[in-house]
Protein backbone atom coordinates (compact mmCIF):
# COMPACT_ATOMS: atom_id res chain seq x y z
CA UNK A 1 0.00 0.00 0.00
CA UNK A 2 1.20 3.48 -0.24
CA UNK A 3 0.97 6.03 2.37
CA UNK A 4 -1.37 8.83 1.15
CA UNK A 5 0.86 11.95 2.84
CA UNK A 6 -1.50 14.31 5.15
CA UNK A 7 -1.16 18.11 4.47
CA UNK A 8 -1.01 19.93 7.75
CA UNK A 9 -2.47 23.14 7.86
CA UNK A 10 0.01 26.04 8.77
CA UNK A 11 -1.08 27.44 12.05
CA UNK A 12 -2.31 30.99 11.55
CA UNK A 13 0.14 33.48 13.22
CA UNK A 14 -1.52 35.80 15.82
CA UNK A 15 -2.90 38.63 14.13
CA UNK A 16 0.12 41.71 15.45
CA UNK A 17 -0.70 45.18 16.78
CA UNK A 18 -1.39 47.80 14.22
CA UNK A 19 1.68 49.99 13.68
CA UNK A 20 2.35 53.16 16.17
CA UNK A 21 1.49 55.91 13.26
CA UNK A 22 -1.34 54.52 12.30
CA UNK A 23 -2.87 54.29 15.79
CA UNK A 24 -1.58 57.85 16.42
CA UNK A 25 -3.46 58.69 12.98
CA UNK A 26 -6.48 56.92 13.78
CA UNK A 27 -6.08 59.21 17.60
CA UNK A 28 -5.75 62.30 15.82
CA UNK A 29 -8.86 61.67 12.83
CA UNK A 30 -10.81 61.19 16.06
CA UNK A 31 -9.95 63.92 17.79
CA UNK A 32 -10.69 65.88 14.89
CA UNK A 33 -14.15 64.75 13.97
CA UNK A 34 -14.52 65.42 18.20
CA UNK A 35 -13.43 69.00 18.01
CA UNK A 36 -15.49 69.56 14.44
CA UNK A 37 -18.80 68.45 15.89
CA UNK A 38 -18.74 70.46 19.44
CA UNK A 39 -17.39 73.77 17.26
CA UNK A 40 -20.60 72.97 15.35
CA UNK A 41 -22.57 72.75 18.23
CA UNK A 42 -21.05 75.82 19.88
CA UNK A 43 -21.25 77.81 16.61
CA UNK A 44 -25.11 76.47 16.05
CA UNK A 45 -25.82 77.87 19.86
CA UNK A 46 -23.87 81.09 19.30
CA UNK A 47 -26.24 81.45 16.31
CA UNK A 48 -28.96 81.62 18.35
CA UNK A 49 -28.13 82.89 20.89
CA UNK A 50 -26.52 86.50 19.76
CA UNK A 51 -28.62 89.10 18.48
CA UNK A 52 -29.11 90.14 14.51
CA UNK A 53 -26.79 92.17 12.70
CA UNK A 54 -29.50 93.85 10.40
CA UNK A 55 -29.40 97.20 12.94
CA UNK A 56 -25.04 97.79 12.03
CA UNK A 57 -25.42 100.39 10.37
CA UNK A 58 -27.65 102.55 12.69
CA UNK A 59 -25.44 101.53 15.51
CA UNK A 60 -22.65 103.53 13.79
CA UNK A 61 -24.49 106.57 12.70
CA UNK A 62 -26.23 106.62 16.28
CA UNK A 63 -22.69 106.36 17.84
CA UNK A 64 -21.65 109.29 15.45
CA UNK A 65 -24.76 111.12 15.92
CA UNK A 66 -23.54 111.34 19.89
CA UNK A 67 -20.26 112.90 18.85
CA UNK A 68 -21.71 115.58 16.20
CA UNK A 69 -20.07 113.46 13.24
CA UNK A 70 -21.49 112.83 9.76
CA UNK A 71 -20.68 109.36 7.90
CA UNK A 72 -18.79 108.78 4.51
CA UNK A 73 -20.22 109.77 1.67
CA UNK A 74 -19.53 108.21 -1.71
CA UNK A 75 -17.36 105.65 -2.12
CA UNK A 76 -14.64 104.24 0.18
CA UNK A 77 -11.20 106.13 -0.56
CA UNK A 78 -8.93 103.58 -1.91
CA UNK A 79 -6.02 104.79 -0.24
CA UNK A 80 -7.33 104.60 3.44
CA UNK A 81 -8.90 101.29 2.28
CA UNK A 82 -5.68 99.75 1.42
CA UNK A 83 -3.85 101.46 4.43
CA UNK A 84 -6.42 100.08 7.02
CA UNK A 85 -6.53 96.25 5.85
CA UNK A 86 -2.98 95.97 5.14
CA UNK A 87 -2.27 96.61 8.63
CA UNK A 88 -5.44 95.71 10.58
CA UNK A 89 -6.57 92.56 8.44
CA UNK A 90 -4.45 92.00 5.54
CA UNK A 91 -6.91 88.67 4.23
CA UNK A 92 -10.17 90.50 4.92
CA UNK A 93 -11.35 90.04 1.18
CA UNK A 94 -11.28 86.92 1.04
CA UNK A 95 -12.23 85.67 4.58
CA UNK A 96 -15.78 84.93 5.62
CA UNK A 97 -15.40 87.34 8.99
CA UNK A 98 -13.32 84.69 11.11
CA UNK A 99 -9.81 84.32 10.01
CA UNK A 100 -8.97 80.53 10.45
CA UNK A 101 -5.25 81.47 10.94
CA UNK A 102 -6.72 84.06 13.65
CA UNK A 103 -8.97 81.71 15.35
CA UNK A 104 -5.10 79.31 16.06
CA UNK A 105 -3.70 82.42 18.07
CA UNK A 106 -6.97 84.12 20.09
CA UNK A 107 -6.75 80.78 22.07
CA UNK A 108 -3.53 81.64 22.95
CA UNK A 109 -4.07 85.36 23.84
CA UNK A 110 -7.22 84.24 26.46
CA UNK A 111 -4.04 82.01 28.22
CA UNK A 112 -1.12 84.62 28.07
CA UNK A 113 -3.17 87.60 28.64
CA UNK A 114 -1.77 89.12 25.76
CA UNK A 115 -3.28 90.61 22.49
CA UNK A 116 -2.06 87.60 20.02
CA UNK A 117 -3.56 89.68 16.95
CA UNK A 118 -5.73 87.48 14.26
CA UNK A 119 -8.98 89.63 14.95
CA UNK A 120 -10.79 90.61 11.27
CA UNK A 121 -11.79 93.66 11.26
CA UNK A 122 -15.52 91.68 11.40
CA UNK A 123 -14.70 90.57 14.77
CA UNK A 124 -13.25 94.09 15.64
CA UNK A 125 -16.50 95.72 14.43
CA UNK A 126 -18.76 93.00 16.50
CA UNK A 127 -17.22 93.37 19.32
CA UNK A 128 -17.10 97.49 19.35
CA UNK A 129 -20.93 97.42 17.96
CA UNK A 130 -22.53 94.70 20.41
CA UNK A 131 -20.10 93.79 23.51
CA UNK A 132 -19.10 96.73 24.88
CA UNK A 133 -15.73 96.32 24.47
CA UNK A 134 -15.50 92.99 26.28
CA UNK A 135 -12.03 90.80 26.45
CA UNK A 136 -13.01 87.35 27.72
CA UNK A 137 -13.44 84.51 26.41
CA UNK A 138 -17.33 84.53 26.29
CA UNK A 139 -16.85 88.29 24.57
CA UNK A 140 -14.36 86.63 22.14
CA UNK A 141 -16.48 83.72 21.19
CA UNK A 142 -19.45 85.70 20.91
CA UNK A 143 -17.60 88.57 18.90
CA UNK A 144 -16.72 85.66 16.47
CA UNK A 145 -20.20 84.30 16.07
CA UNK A 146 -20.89 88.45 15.39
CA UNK A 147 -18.45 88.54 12.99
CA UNK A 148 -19.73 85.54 10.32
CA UNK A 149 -23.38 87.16 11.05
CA UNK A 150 -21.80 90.39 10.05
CA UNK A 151 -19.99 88.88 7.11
CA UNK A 152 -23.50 87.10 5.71
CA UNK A 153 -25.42 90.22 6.22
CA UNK A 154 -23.45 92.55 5.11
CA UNK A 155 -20.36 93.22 1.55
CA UNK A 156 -16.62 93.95 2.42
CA UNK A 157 -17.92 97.64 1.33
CA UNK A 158 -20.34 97.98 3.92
CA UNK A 159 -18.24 96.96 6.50
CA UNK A 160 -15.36 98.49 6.01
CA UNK A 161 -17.32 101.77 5.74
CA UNK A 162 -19.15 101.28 9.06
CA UNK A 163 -15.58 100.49 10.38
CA UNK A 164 -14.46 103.31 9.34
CA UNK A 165 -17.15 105.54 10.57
CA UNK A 166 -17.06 103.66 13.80
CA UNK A 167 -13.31 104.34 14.73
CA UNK A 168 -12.19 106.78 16.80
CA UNK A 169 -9.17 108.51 15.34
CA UNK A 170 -7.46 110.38 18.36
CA UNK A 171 -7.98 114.53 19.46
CA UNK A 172 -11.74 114.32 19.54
CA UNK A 173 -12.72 112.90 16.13
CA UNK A 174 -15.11 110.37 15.61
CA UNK A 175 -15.01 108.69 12.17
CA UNK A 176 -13.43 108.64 8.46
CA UNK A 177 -15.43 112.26 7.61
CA UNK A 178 -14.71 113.96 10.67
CA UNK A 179 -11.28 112.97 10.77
CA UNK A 180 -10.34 113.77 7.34
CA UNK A 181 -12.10 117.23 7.83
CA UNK A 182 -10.56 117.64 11.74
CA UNK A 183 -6.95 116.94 10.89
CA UNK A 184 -6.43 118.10 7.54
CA UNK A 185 -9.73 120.46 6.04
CA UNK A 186 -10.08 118.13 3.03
CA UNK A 187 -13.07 115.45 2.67
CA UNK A 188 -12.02 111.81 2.60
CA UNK A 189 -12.03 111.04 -0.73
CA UNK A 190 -9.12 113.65 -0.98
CA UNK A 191 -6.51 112.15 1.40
CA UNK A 192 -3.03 111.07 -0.06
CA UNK A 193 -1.00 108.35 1.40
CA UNK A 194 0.88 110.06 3.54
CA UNK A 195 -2.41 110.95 5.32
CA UNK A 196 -4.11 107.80 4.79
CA UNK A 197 -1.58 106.01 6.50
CA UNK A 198 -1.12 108.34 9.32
CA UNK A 199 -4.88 107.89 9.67
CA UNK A 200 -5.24 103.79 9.72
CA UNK A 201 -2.27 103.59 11.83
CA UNK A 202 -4.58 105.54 15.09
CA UNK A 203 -6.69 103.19 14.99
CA UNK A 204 -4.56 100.43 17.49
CA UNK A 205 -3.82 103.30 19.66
CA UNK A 206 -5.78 106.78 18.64
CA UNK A 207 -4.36 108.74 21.88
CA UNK A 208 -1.14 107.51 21.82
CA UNK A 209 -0.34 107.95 18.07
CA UNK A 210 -2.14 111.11 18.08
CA UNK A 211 -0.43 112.93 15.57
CA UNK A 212 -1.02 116.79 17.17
CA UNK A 213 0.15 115.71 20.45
CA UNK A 214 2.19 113.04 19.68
CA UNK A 215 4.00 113.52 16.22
CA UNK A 216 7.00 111.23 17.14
CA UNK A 217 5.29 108.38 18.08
CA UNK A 218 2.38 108.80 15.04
CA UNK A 219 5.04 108.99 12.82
CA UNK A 220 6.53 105.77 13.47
CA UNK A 221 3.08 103.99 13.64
CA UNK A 222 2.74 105.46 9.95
CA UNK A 223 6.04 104.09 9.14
CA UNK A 224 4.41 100.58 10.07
CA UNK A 225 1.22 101.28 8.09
CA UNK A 226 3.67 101.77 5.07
CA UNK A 227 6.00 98.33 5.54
CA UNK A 228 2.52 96.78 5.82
CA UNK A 229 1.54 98.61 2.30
CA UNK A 230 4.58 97.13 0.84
CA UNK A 231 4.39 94.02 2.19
CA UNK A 232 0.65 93.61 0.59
CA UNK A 233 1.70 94.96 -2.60
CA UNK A 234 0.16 98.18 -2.65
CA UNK A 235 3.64 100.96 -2.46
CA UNK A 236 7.11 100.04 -3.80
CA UNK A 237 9.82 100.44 -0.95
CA UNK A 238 10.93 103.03 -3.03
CA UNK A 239 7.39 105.24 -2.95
CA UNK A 240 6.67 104.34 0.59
CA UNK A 241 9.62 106.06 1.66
CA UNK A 242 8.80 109.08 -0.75
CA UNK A 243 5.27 109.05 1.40
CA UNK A 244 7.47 108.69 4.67
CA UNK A 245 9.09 112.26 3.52
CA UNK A 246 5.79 114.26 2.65
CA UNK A 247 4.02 116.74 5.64
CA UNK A 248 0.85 115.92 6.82
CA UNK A 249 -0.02 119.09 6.16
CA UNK A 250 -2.39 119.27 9.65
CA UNK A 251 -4.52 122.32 9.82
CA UNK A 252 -3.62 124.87 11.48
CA UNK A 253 -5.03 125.71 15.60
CA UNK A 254 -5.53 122.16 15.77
């Protein structure tokens, strides 16, 4: 007879771990999908929970009603346009009112107690029109909430003219009209650079960079405003320091 040989089955190995990264990637998709789903929530409250946006633009003509100040008529002066969002919110064209690189750094700021920048000027204008002024984190969250409402509701146009109209610009002025007039005797759509950058570079610190009282320290915020101009594209090096040479030209008994 002949032996019929018997085919052993191999023994299945046990099945091993799955490897480190992919565990750590499987951690972090998790995580993710965690953190996307409560900011949902949060952001789906916050919706609810803040007030409309529709009343903006009586908020800033009441608040320059109080002061004796008119708004901006005709279009938004190019040059004070370009000053301003170059160096208060360089990407505020083509964000939707919440800068995602922005929202990485306010966490940051609540923590270290320290302005981290990132604020649009959406979230500026929210939080000047409809929190008082607030710095916490519920004012911060809320301002953000604001600041996509304000973005749906309302073009860039709009609110950077509101903005605009809403700052304060230092030595008793209240808005783009006022200021423009105040400082210089010419209406807005009439300022040059060299004014347009003295003018958005008051609005981080309107007392301090006043230019009347104090010309030194206004005159190196504009210096800023410019490098920020040139950094966006707007001057050459060459003509931002031919702006850094020109007068102001303030009026005079100012």
């Amino acid at each position: 007879m002949v032996a019929t040989a018997v085919r052993q089955r191999p023994v299945p190995r046990p099945a091993g771990r799955r490897p480190l990264w992919r565990r750590a990637l499987r951690t972090l998709f998790r995580a993710v999908v965690v953190v996307l789903v409560l900011g949902g929530l949060l952001l789906a409250g916050g919706w609810v929970l803040t007030p409309s946006v529709g009343d903006a633009a009586d908020r800033v003509a009441a608040h320059l009603a109080v002061h004796g100040a008119g708004a901006l008529q005709g279009p938004v002066p190019a040059r004070i346009a370009a000053a301003l969002t170059a160096t208060e919110d360089s990407r505020f064209s083509s964000t939707p009112g919440v800068d995602p690189l922005g929202l990485v750094r306010e966490p940051l700021g609540v923590v270290t107690g320290r302005d981290e920048g990132g604020a649009t000027l959406e979230q500026q204008l929210a939080k000047n029109l409809y929190e008082g002024g607030g710095s916490g984190l519920q004012a911060k969250a809320e301002a953000l909430v604001l600041a996509l409402k304000l973005d749906r509701s309302w073009s860039k146009e709009q609110i950077l003219r509101m903005y605009l109209d809403d700052g304060y610009y230092g030595h008793g002025y209240y808005g783009l009209t006022q200021a423009a007039e105040g400082y210089f005797g010419v209406p807005p759509a009439d300022l040059t650079w060299a004014r347009s950058s003295l003018l958005a570079g008051l609005f981080q610190a309107p007392s301090a960079y006043d230019p009347v009282v104090h010309p030194d320290a206004a005159r190196a915020r504009q210096a800023h405003v410019l490098d920020r101009l040139v950094a966006t594209g707007h001057l050459t090096r060459a003509e931002a320091d031919a702006v850094a040479k020109e007068p102001w030209g303030l009026r005079q008994g100012i």
